[in-house]
C-alpha atoms as a PDB file:
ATOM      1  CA  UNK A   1     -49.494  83.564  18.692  1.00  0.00           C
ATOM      2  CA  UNK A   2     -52.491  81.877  17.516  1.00  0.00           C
ATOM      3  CA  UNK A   3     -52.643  77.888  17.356  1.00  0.00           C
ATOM      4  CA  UNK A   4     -56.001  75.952  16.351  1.00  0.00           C
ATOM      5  CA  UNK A   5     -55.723  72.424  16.854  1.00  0.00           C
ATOM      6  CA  UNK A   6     -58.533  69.598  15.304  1.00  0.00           C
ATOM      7  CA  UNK A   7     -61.345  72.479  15.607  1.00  0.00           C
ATOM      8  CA  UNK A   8     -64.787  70.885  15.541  1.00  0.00           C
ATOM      9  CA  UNK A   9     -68.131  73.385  15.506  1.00  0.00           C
ATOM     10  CA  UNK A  10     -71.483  72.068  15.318  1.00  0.00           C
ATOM     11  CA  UNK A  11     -75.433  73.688  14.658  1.00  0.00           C
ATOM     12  CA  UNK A  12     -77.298  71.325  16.001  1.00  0.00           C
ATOM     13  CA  UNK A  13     -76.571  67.834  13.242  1.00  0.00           C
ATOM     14  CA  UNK A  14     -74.564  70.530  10.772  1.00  0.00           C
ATOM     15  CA  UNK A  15     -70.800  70.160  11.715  1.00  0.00           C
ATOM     16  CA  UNK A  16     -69.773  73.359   9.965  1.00  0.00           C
ATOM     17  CA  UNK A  17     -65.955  72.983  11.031  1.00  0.00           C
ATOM     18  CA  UNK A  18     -64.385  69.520  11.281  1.00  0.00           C
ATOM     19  CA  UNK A  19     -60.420  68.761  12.220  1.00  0.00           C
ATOM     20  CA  UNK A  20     -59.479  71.961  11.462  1.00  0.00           C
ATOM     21  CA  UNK A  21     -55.579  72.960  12.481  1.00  0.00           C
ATOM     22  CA  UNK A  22     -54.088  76.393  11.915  1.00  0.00           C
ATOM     23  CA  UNK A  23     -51.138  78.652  13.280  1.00  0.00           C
ATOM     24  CA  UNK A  24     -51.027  82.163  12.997  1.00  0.00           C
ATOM     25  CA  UNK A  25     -47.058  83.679  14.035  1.00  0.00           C
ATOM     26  CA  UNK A  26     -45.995  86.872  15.166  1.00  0.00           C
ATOM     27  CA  UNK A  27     -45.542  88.937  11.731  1.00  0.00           C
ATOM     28  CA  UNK A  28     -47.486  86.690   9.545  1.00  0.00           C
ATOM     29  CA  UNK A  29     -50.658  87.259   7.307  1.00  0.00           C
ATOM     30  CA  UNK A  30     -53.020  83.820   6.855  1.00  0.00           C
ATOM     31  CA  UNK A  31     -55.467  83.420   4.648  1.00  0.00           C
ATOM     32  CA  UNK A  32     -58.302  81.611   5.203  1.00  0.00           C
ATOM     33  CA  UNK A  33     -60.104  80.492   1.500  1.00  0.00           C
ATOM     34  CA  UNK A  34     -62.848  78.280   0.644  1.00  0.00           C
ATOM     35  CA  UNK A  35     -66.477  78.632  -1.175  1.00  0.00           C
ATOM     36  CA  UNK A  36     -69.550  80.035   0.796  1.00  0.00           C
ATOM     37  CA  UNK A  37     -70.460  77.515   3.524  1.00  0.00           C
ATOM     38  CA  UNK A  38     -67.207  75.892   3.972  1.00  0.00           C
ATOM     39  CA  UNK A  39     -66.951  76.923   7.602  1.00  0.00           C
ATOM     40  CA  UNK A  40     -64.842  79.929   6.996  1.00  0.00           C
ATOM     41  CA  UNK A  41     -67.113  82.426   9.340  1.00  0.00           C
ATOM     42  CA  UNK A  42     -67.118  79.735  11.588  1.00  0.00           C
ATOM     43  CA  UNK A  43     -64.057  79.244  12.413  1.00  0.00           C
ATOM     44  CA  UNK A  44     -63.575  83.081  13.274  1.00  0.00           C
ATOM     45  CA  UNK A  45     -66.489  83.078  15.450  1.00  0.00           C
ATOM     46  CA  UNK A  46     -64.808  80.358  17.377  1.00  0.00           C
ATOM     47  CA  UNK A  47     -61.567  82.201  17.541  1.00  0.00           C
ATOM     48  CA  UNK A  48     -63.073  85.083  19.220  1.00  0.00           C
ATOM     49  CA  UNK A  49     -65.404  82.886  21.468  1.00  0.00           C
ATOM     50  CA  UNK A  50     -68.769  83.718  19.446  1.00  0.00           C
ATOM     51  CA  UNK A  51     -69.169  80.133  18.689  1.00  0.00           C
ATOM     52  CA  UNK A  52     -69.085  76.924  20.854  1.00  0.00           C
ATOM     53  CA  UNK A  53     -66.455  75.000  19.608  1.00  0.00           C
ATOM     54  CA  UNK A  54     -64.571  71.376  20.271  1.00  0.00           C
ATOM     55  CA  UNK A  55     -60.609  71.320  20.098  1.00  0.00           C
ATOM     56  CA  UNK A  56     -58.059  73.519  21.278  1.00  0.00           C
ATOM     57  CA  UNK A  57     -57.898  77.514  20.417  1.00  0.00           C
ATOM     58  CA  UNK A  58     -55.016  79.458  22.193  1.00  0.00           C
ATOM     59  CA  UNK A  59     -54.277  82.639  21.761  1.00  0.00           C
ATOM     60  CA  UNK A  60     -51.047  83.864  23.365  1.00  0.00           C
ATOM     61  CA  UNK A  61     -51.020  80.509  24.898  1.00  0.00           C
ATOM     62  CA  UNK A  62     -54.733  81.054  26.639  1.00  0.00           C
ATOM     63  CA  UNK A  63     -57.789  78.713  25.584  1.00  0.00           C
ATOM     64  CA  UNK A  64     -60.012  81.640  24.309  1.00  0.00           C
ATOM     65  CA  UNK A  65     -62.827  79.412  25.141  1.00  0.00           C
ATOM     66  CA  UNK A  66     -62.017  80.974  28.825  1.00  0.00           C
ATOM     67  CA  UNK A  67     -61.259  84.199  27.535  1.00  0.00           C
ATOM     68  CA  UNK A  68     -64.755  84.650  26.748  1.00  0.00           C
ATOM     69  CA  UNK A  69     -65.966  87.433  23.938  1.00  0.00           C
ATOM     70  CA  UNK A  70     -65.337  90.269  26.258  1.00  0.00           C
ATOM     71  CA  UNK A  71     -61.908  88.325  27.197  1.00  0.00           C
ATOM     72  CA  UNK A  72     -60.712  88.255  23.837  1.00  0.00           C
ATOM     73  CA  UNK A  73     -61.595  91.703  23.083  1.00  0.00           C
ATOM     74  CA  UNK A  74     -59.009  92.734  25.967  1.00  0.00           C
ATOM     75  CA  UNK A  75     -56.370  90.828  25.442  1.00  0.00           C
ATOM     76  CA  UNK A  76     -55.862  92.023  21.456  1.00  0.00           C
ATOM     77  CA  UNK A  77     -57.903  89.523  19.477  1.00  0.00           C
ATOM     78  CA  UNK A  78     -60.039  92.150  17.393  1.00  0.00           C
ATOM     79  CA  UNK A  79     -62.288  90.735  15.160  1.00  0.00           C
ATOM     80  CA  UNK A  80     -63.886  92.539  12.313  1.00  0.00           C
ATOM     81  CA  UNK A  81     -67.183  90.469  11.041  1.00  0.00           C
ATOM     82  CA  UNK A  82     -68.669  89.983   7.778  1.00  0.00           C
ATOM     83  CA  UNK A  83     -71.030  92.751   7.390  1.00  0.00           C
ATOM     84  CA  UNK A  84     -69.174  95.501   9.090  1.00  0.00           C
ATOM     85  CA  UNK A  85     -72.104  96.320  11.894  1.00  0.00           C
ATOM     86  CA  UNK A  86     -71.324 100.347  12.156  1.00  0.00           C
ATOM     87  CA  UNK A  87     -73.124 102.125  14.333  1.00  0.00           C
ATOM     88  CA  UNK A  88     -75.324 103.680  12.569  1.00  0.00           C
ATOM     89  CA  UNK A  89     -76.578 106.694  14.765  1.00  0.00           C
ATOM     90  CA  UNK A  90     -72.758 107.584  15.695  1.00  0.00           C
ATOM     91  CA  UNK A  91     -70.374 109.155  13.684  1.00  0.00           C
ATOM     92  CA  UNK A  92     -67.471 108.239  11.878  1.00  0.00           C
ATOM     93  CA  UNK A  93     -65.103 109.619  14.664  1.00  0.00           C
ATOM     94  CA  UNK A  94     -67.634 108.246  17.023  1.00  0.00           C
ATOM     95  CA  UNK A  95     -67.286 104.441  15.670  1.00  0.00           C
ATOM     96  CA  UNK A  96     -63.707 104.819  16.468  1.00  0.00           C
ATOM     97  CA  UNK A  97     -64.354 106.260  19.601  1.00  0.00           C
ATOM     98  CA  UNK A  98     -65.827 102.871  20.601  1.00  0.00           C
ATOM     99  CA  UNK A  99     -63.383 101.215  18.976  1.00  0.00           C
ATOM    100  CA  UNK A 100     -60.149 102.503  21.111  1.00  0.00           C
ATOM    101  CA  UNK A 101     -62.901 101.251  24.283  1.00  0.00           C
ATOM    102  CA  UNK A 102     -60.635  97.565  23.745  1.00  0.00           C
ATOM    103  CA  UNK A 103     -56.859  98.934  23.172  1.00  0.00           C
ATOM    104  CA  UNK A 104     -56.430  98.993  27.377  1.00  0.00           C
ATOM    105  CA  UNK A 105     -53.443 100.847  27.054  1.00  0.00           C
ATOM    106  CA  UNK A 106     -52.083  98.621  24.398  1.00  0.00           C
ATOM    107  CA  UNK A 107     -49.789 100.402  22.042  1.00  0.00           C
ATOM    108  CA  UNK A 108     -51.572 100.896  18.289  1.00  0.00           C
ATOM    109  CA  UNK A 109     -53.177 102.637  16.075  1.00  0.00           C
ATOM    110  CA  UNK A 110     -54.063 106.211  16.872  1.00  0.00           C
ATOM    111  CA  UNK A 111     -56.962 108.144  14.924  1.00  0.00           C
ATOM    112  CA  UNK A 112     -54.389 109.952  13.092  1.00  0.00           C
ATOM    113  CA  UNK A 113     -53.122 107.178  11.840  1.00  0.00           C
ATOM    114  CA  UNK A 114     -56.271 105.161  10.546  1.00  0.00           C
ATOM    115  CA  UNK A 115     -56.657 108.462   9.229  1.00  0.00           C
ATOM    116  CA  UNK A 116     -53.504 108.400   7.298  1.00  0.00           C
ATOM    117  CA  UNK A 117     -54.533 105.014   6.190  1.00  0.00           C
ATOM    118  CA  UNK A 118     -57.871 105.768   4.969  1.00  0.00           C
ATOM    119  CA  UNK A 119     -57.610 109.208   4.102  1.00  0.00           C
ATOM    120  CA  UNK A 120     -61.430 109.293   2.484  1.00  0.00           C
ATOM    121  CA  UNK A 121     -62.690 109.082   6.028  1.00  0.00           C
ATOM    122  CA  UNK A 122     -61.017 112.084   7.308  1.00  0.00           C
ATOM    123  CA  UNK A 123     -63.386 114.400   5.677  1.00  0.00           C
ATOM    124  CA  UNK A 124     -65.947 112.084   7.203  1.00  0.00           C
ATOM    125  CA  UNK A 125     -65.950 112.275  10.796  1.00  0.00           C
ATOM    126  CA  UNK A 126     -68.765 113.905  11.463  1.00  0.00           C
ATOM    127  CA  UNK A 127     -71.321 112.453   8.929  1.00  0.00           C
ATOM    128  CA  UNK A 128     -73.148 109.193  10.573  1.00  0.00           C
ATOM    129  CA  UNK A 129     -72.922 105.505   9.825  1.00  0.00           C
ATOM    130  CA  UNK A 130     -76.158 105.260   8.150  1.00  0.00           C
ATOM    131  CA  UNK A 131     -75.118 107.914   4.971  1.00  0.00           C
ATOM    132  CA  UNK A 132     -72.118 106.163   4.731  1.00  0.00           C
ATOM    133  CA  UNK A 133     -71.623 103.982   1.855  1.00  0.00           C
ATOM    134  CA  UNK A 134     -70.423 100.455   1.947  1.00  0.00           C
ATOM    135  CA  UNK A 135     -66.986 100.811   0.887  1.00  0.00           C
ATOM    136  CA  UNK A 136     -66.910 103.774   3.698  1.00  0.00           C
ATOM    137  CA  UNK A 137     -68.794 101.705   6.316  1.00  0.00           C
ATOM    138  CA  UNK A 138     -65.806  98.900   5.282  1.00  0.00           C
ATOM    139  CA  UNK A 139     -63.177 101.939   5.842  1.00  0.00           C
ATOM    140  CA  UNK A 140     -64.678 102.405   9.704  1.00  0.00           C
ATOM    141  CA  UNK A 141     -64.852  98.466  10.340  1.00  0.00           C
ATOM    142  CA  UNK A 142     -61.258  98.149   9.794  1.00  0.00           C
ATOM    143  CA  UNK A 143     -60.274 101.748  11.496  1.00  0.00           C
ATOM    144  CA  UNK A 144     -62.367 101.185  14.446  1.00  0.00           C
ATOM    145  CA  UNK A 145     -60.578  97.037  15.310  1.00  0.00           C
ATOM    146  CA  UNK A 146     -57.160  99.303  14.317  1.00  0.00           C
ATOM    147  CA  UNK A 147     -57.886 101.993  17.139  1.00  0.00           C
ATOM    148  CA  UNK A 148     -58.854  99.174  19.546  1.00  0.00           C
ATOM    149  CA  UNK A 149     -55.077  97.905  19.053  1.00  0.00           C
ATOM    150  CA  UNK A 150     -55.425  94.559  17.624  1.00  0.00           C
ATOM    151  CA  UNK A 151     -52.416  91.811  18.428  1.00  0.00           C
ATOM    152  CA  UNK A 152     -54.107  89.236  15.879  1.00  0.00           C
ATOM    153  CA  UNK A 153     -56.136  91.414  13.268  1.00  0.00           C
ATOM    154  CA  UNK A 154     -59.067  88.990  12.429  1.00  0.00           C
ATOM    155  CA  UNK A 155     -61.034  90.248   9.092  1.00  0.00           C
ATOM    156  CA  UNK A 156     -63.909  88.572   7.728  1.00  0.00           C
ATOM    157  CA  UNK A 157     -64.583  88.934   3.698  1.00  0.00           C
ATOM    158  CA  UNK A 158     -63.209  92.524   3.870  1.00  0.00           C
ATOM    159  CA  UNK A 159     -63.835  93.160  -0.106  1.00  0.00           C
ATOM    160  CA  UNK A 160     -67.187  91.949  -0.414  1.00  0.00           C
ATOM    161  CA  UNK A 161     -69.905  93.637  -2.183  1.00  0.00           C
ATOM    162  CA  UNK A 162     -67.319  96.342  -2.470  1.00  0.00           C
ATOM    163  CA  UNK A 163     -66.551  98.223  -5.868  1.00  0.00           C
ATOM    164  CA  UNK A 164     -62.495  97.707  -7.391  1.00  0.00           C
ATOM    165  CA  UNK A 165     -60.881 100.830  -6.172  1.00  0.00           C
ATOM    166  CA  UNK A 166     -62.579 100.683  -2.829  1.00  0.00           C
ATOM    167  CA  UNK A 167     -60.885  97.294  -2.435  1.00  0.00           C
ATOM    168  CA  UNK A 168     -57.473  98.391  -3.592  1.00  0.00           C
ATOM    169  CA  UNK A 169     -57.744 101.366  -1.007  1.00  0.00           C
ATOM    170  CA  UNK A 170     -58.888  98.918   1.624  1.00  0.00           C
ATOM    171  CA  UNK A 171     -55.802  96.334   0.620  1.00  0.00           C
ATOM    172  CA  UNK A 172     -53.220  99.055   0.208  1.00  0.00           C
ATOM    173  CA  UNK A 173     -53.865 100.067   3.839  1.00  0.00           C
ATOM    174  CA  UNK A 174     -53.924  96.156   5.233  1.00  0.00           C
ATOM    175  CA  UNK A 175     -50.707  96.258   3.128  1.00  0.00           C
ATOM    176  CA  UNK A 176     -49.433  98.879   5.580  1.00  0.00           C
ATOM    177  CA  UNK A 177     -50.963  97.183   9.016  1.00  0.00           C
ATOM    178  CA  UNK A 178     -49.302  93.884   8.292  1.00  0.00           C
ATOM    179  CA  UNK A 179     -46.064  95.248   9.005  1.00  0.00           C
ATOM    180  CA  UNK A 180     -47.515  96.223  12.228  1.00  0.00           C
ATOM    181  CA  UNK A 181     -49.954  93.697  12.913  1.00  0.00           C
ATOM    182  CA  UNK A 182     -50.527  89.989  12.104  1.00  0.00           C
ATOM    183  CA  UNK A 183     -53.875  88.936  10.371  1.00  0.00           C
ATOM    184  CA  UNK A 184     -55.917  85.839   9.937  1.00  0.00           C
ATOM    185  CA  UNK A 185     -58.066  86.297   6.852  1.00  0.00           C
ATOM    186  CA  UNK A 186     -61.549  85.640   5.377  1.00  0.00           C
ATOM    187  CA  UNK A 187     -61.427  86.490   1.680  1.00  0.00           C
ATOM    188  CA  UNK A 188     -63.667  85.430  -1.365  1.00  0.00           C
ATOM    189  CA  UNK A 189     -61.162  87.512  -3.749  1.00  0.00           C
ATOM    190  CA  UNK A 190     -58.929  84.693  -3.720  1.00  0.00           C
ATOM    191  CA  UNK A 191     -55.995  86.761  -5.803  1.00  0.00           C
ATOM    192  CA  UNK A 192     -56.121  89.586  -3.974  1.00  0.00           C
ATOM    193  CA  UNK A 193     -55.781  87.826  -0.440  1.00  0.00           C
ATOM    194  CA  UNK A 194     -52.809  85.860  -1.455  1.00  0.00           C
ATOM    195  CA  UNK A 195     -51.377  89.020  -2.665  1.00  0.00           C
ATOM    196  CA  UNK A 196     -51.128  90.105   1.172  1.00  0.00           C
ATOM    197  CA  UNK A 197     -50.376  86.205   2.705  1.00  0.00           C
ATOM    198  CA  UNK A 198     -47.595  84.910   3.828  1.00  0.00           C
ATOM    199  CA  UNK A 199     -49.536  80.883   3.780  1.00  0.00           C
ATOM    200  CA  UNK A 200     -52.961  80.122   3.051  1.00  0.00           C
ATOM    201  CA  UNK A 201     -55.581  77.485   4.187  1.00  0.00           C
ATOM    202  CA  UNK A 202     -58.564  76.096   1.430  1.00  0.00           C
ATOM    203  CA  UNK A 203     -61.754  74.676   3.485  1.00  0.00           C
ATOM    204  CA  UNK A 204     -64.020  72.602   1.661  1.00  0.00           C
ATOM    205  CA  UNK A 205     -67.131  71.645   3.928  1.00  0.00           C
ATOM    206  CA  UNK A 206     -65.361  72.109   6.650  1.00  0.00           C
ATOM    207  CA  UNK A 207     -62.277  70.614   6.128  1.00  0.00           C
ATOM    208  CA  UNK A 208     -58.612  72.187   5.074  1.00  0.00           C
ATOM    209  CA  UNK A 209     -57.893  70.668   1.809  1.00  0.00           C
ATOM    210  CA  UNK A 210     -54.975  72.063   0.850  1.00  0.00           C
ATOM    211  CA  UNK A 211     -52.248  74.174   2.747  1.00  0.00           C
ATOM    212  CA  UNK A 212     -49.300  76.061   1.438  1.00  0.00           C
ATOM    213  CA  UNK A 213     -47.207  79.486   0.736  1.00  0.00           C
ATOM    214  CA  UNK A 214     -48.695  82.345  -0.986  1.00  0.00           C
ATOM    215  CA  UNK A 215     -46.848  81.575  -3.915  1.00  0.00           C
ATOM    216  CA  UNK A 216     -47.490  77.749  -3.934  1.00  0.00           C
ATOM    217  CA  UNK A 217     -51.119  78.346  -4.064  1.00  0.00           C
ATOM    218  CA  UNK A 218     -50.112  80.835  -6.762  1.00  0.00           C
ATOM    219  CA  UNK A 219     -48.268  78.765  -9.103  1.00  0.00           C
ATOM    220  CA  UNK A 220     -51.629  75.735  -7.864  1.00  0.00           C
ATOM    221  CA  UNK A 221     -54.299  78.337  -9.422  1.00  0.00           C
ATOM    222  CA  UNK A 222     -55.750  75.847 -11.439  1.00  0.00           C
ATOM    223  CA  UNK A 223     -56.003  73.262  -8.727  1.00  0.00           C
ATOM    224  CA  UNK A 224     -57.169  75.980  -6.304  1.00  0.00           C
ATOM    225  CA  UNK A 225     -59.818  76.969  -8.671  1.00  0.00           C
ATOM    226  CA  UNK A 226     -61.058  73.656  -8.633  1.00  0.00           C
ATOM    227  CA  UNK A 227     -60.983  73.349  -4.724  1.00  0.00           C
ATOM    228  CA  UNK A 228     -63.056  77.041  -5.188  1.00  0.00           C
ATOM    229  CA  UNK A 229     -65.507  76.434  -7.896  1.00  0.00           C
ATOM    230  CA  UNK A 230     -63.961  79.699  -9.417  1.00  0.00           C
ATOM    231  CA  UNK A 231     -62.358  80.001 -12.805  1.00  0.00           C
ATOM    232  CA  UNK A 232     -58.536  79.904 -12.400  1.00  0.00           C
ATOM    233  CA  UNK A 233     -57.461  82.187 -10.278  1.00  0.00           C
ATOM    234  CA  UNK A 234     -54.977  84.878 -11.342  1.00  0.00           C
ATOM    235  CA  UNK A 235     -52.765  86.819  -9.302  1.00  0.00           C
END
């Protein structure tokens, strides 16, 4: 579905990706791992065409770098950034609202069910983006790129700054949507990620440095750890 071959982006002399090769199948969940700067965000902006990039991305066997933003948007790549940008003058049910703008009759995720999935927003429709908190604001990133239909879920460090049992209740519904929906993920909770991945990617200043099953990188904590500048990593 989604092949990167010897990616290469640049800021002016900082080369923030370099070589980078990744597939994402049909059914699968990749994750994306690394410490802050390794060129993780980058390489999603280049996926959905926010970046300039060298190399090859195809998505459904299209170069995305024709595709455009806009192009990428229609054809199911749904990327949800670091940050989660709500609107913060509409509404819960509004932010969706936009959302299901991209789905262009694609069959997905209705607003009952990201509902069902995130049952803390229901009671929230009406209340705006700005009084929501930031595990709630998370809840509408991820609902909204549902309703929009994704076929590749992209999801940019979707536990940060968030408190434990938001993340579980964010997890436990990606949990649900990969059986749906395959996902290319940005995590900084390195256990928690490969507790939803199928394989799993470690950039280092731009570079993959190690590549492997779920469970290899698992059983690897302590090398991963070291890759990670993290203490070793427990699933």
């Amino acid at each position: 579905m989604l092949e990167v071959r010897d990616l290469e982006v640049t800021y002016g002399p900082v080369r923030a990706v370099r070589g980078l090769s990744l597939t994402v199948n049909d059914g699968e969940v990749v994750a994306l791992l690394g410490p802050n700067g390794a060129g993780k965000t980058s390489t999603l902006r280049a996926i959905t065409a926010l970046a300039t990039y060298a190399g090859s991305i195809t998505f459904d066997g299209r170069e995305v770098r024709s595709l455009g933003v806009e192009g990428c948007a229609k054809a199911g790549l749904i990327h949800v950034p670091e940050g989660r940008h709500v609107f913060p003058t509409l509404t819960v049910h509004e932010n969706l609202q936009v959302g299901a703008t991209a789905a262009r009759g694609r069959p997905g995720y209705s607003f009952d069910d990201v509902y069902d999935l995130f049952p803390a927003l229901d009671r929230l429709r009406n209340r705006e983006g700005w009084g929501l908190s930031g595990g709630e604001q998370q809840m509408v990133a991820v609902a909204r790129a549902l309703v929009a239909a994704p076929r590749l879920l992209l999801l940019d460090e979707p536990s940060l700054g968030l408190a434990p049992i938001v993340v579980k209740a964010v997890f436990a519904a990606l949990a649900e949507v990969r059986s749906r929906t395959p996902i290319l993920l940005v995590e900084q909770n390195t256990a928690q990620a490969l507790t939803l991945a199928d394989h799993g990617t470690v950039l280092v200043q731009g570079q993959a440095v190690l590549t492997g099953g779920a469970d290899e990188l698992s059983d690897r904590s302590a090398v991963l750890a070291s890759y990670l500048g993290q203490k070793e990593i427990v699933s």
